[in-house]
PDB file of N, CA and C in Angstrom:
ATOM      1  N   UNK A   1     -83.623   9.225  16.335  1.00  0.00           N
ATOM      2  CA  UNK A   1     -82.284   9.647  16.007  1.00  0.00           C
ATOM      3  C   UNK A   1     -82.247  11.157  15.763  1.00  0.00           C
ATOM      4  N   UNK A   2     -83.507  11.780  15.008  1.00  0.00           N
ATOM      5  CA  UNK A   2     -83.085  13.183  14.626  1.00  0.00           C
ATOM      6  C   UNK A   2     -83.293  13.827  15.890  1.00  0.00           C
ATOM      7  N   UNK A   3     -83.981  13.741  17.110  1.00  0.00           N
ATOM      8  CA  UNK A   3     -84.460  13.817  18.046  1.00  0.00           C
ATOM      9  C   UNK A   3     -83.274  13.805  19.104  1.00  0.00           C
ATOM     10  N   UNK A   4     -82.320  13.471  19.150  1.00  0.00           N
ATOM     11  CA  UNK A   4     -81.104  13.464  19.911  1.00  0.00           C
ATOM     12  C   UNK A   4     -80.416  14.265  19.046  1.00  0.00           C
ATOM     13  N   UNK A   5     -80.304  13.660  17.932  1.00  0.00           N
ATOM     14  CA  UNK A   5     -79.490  15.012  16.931  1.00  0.00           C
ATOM     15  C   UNK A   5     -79.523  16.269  17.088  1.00  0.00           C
ATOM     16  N   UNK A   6     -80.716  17.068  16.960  1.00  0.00           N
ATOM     17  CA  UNK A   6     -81.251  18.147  17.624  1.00  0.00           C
ATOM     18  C   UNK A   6     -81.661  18.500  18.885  1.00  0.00           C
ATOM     19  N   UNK A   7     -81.007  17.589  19.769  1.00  0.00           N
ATOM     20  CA  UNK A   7     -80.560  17.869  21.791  1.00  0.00           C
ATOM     21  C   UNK A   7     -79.629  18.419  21.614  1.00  0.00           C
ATOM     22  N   UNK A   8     -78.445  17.507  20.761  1.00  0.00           N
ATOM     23  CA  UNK A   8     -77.231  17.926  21.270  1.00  0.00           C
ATOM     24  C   UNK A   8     -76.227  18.273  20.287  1.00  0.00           C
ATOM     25  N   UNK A   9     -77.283  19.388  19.469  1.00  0.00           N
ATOM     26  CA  UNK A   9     -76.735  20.275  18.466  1.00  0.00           C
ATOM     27  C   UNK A   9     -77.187  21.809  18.977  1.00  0.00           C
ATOM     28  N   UNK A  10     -75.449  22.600  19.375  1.00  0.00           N
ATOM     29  CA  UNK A  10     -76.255  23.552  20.132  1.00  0.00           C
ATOM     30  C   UNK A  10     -76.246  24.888  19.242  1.00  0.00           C
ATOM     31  N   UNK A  11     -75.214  25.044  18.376  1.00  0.00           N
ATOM     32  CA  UNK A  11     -75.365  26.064  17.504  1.00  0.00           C
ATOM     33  C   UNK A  11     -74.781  26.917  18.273  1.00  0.00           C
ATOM     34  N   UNK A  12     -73.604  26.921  18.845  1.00  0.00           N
ATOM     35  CA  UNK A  12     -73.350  28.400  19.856  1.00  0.00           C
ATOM     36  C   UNK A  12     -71.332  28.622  19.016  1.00  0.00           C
ATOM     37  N   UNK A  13     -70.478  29.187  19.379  1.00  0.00           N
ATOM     38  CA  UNK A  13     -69.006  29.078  19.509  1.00  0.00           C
ATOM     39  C   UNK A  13     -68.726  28.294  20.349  1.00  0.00           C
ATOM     40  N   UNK A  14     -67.633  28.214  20.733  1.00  0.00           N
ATOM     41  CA  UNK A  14     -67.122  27.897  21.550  1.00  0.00           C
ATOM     42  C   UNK A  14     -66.260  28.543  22.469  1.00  0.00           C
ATOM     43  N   UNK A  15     -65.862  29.737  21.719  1.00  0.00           N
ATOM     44  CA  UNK A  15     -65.309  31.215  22.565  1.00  0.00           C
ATOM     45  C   UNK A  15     -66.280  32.339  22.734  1.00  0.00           C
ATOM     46  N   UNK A  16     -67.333  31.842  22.867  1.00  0.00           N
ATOM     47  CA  UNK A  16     -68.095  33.082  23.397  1.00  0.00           C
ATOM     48  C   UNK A  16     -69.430  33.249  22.284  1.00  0.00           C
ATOM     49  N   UNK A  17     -70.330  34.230  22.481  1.00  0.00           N
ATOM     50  CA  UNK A  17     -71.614  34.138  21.844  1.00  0.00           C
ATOM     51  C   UNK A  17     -71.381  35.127  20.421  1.00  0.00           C
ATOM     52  N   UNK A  18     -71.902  35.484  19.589  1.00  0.00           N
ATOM     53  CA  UNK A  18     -72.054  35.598  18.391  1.00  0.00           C
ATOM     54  C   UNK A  18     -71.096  37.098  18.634  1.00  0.00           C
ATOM     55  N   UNK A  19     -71.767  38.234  19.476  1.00  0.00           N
ATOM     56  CA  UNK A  19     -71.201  39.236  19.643  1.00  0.00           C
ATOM     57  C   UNK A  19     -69.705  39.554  20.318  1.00  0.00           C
ATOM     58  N   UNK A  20     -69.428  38.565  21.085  1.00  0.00           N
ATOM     59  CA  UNK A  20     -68.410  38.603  21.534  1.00  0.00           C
ATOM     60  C   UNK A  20     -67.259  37.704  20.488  1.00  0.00           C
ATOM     61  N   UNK A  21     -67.261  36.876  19.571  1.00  0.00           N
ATOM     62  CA  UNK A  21     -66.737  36.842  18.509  1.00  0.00           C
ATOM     63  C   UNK A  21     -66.667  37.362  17.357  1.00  0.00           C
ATOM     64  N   UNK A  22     -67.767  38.410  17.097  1.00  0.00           N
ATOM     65  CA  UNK A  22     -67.485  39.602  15.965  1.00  0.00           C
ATOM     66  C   UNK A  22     -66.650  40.453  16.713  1.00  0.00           C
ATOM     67  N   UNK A  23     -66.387  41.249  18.139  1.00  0.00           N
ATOM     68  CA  UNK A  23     -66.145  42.021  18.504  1.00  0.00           C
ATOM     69  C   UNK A  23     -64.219  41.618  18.704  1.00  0.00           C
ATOM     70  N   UNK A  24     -64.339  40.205  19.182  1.00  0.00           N
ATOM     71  CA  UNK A  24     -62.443  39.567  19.374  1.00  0.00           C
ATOM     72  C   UNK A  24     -62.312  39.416  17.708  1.00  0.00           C
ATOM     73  N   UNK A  25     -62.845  39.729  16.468  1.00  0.00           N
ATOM     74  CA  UNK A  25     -62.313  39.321  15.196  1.00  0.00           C
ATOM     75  C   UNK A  25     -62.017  40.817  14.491  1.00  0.00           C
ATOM     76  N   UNK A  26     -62.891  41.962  15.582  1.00  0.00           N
ATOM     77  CA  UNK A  26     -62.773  43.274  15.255  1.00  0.00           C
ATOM     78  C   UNK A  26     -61.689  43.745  15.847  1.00  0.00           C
ATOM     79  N   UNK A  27     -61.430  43.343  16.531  1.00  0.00           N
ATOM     80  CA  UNK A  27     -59.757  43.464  17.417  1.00  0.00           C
ATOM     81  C   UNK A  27     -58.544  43.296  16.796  1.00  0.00           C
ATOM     82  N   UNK A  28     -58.862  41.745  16.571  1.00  0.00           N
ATOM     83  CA  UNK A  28     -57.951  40.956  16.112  1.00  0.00           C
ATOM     84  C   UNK A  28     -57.547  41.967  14.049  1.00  0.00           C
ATOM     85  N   UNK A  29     -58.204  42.322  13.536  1.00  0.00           N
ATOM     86  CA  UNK A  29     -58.167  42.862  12.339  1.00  0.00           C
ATOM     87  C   UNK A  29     -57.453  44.142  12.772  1.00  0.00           C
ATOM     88  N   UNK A  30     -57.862  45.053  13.864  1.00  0.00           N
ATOM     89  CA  UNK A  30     -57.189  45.905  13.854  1.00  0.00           C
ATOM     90  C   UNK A  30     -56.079  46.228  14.530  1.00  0.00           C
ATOM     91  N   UNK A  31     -55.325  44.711  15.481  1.00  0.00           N
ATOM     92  CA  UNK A  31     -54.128  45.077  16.160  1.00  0.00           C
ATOM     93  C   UNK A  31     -53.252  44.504  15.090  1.00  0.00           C
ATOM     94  N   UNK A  32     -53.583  43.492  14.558  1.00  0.00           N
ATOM     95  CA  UNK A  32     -52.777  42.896  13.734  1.00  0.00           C
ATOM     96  C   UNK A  32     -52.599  43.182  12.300  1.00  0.00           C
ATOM     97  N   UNK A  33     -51.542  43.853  11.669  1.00  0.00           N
ATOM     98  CA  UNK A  33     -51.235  44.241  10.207  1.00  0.00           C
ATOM     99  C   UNK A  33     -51.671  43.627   9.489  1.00  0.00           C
ATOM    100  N   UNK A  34     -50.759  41.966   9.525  1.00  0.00           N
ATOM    101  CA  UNK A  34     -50.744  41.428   8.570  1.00  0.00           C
ATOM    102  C   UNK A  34     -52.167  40.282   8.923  1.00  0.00           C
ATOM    103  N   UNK A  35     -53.621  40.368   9.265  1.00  0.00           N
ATOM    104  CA  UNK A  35     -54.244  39.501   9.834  1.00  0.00           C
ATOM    105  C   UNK A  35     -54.883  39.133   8.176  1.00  0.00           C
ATOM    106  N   UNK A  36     -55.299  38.146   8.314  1.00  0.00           N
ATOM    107  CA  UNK A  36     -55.746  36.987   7.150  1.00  0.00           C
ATOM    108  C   UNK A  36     -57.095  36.334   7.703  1.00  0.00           C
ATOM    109  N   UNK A  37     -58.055  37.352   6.828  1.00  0.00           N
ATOM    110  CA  UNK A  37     -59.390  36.357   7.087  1.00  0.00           C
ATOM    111  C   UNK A  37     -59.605  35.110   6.753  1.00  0.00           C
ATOM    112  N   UNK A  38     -59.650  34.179   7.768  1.00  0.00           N
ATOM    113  CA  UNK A  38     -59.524  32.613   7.106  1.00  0.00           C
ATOM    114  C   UNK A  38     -60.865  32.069   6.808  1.00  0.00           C
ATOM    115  N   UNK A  39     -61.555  32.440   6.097  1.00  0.00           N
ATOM    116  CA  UNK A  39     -62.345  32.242   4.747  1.00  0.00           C
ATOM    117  C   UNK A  39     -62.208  32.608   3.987  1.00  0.00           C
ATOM    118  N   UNK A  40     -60.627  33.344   3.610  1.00  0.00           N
ATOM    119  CA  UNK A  40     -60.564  34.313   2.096  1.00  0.00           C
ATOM    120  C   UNK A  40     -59.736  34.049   1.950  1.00  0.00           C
ATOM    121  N   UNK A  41     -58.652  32.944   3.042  1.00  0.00           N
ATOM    122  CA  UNK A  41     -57.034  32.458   2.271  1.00  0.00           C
ATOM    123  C   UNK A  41     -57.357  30.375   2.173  1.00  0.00           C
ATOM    124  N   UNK A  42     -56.254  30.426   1.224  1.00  0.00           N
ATOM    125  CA  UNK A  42     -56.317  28.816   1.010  1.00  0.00           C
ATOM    126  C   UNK A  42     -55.573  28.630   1.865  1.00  0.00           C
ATOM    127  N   UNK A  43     -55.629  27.287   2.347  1.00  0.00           N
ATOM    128  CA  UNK A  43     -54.210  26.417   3.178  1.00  0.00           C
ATOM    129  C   UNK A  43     -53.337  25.836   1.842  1.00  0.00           C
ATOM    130  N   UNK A  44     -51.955  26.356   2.517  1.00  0.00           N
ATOM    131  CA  UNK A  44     -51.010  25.580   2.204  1.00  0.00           C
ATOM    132  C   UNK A  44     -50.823  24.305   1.404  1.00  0.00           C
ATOM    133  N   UNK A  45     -50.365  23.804   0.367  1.00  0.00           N
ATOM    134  CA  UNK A  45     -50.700  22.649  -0.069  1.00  0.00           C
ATOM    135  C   UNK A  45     -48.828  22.137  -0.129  1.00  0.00           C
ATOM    136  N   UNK A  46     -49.538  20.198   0.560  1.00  0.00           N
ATOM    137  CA  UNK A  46     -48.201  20.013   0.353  1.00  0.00           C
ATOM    138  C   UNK A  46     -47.061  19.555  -0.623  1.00  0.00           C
ATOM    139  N   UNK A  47     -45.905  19.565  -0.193  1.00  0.00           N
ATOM    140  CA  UNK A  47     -44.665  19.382  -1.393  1.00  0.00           C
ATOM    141  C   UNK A  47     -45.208  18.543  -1.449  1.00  0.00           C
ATOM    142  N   UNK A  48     -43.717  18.173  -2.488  1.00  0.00           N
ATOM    143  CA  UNK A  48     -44.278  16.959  -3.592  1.00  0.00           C
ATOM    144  C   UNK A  48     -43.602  15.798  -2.955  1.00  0.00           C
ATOM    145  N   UNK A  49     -43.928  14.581  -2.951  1.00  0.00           N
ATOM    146  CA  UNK A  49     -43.377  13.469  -2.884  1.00  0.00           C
ATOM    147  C   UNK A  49     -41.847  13.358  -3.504  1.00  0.00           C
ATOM    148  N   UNK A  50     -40.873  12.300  -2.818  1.00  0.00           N
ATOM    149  CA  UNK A  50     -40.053  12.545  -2.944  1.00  0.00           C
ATOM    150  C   UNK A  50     -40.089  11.270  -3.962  1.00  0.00           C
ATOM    151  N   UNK A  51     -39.180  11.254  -5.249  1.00  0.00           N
ATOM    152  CA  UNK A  51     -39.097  10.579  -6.197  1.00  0.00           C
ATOM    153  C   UNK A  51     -37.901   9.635  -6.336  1.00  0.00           C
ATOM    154  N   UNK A  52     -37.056  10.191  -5.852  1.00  0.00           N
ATOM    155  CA  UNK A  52     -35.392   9.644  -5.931  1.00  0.00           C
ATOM    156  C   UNK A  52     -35.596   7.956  -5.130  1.00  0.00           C
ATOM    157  N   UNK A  53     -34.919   7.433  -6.026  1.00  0.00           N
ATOM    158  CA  UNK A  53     -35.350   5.493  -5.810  1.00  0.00           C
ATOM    159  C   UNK A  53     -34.268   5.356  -4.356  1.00  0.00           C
ATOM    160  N   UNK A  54     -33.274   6.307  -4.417  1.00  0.00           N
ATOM    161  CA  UNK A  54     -31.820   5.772  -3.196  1.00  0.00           C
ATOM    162  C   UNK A  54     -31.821   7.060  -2.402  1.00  0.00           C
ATOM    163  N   UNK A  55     -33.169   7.583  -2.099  1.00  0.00           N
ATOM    164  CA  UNK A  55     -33.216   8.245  -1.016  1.00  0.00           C
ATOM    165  C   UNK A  55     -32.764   8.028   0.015  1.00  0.00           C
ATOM    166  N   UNK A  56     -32.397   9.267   1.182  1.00  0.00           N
ATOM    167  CA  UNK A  56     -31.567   9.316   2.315  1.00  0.00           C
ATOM    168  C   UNK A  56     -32.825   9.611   3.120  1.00  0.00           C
ATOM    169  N   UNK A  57     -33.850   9.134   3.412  1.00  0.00           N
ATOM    170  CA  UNK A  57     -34.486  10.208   4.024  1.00  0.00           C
ATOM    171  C   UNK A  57     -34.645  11.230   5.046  1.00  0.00           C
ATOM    172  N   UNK A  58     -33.006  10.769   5.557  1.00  0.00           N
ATOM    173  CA  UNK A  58     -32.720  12.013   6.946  1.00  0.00           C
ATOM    174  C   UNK A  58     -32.065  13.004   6.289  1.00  0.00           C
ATOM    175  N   UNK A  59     -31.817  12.608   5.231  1.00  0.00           N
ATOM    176  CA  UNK A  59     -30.601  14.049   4.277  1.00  0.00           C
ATOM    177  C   UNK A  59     -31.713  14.596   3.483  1.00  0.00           C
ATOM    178  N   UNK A  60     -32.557  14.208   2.762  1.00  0.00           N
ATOM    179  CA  UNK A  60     -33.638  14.642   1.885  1.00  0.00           C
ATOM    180  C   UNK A  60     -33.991  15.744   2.066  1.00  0.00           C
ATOM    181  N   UNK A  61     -34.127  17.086   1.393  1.00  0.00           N
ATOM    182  CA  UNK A  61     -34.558  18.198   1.986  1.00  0.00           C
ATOM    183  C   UNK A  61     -36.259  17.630   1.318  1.00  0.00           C
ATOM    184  N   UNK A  62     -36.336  17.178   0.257  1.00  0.00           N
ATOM    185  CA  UNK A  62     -38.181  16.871  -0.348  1.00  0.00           C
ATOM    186  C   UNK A  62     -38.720  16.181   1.159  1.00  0.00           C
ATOM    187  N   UNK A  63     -37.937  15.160   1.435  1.00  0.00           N
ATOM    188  CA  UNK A  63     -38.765  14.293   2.518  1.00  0.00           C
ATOM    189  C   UNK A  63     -38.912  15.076   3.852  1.00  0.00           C
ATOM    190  N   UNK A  64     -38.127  15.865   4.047  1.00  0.00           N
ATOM    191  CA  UNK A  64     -37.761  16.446   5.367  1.00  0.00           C
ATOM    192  C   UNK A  64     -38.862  17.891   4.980  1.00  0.00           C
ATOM    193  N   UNK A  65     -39.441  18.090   3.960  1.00  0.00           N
ATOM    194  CA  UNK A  65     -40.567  19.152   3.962  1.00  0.00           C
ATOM    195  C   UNK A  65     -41.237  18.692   4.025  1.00  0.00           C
ATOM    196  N   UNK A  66     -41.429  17.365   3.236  1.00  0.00           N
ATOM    197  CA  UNK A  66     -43.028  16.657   3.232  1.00  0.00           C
ATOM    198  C   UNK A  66     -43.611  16.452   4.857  1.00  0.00           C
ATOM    199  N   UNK A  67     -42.331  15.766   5.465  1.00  0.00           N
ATOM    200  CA  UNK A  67     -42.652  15.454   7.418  1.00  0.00           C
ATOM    201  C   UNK A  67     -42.990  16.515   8.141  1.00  0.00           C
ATOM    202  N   UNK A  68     -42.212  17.679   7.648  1.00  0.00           N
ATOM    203  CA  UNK A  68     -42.354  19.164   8.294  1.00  0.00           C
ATOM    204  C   UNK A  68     -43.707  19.478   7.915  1.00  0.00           C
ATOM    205  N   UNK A  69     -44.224  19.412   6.573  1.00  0.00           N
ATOM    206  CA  UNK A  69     -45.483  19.690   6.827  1.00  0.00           C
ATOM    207  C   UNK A  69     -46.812  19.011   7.245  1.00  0.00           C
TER     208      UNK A  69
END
């Protein structure tokens, strides 16, 4: 088993080799203002459940964020 594990574990990207993804993230930082290293931001967390017992749920703005997100 570890023996196939380590066949077809290749350790590479998938857009390109180590240098050519530091170099598109060196780009990407400097065309873009507002760019966000995504290992240094959280994701989004979602609303809250909707509580109301005689919910509409096509009128709901809670339910209609919760689906949206």
């Amino acid at each position: 088993m570890v023996e196939y594990l380590e066949s077809v574990h290749v350790g590479e990207f998938l857009t390109g080799s180590m240098h050519e993804v530091k170099q598109n993230i060196s780009l990407q930082k400097i065309e873009d203002l507002h760019y966000e290293d995504p290992i240094q931001t959280m994701p989004i967390s979602p609303p809250e459940e909707c509580k109301e017992k005689t919910c509409d749920n096509d009128n709901c703005s809670n339910c209609q964020a919760l689906e949206t997100w």
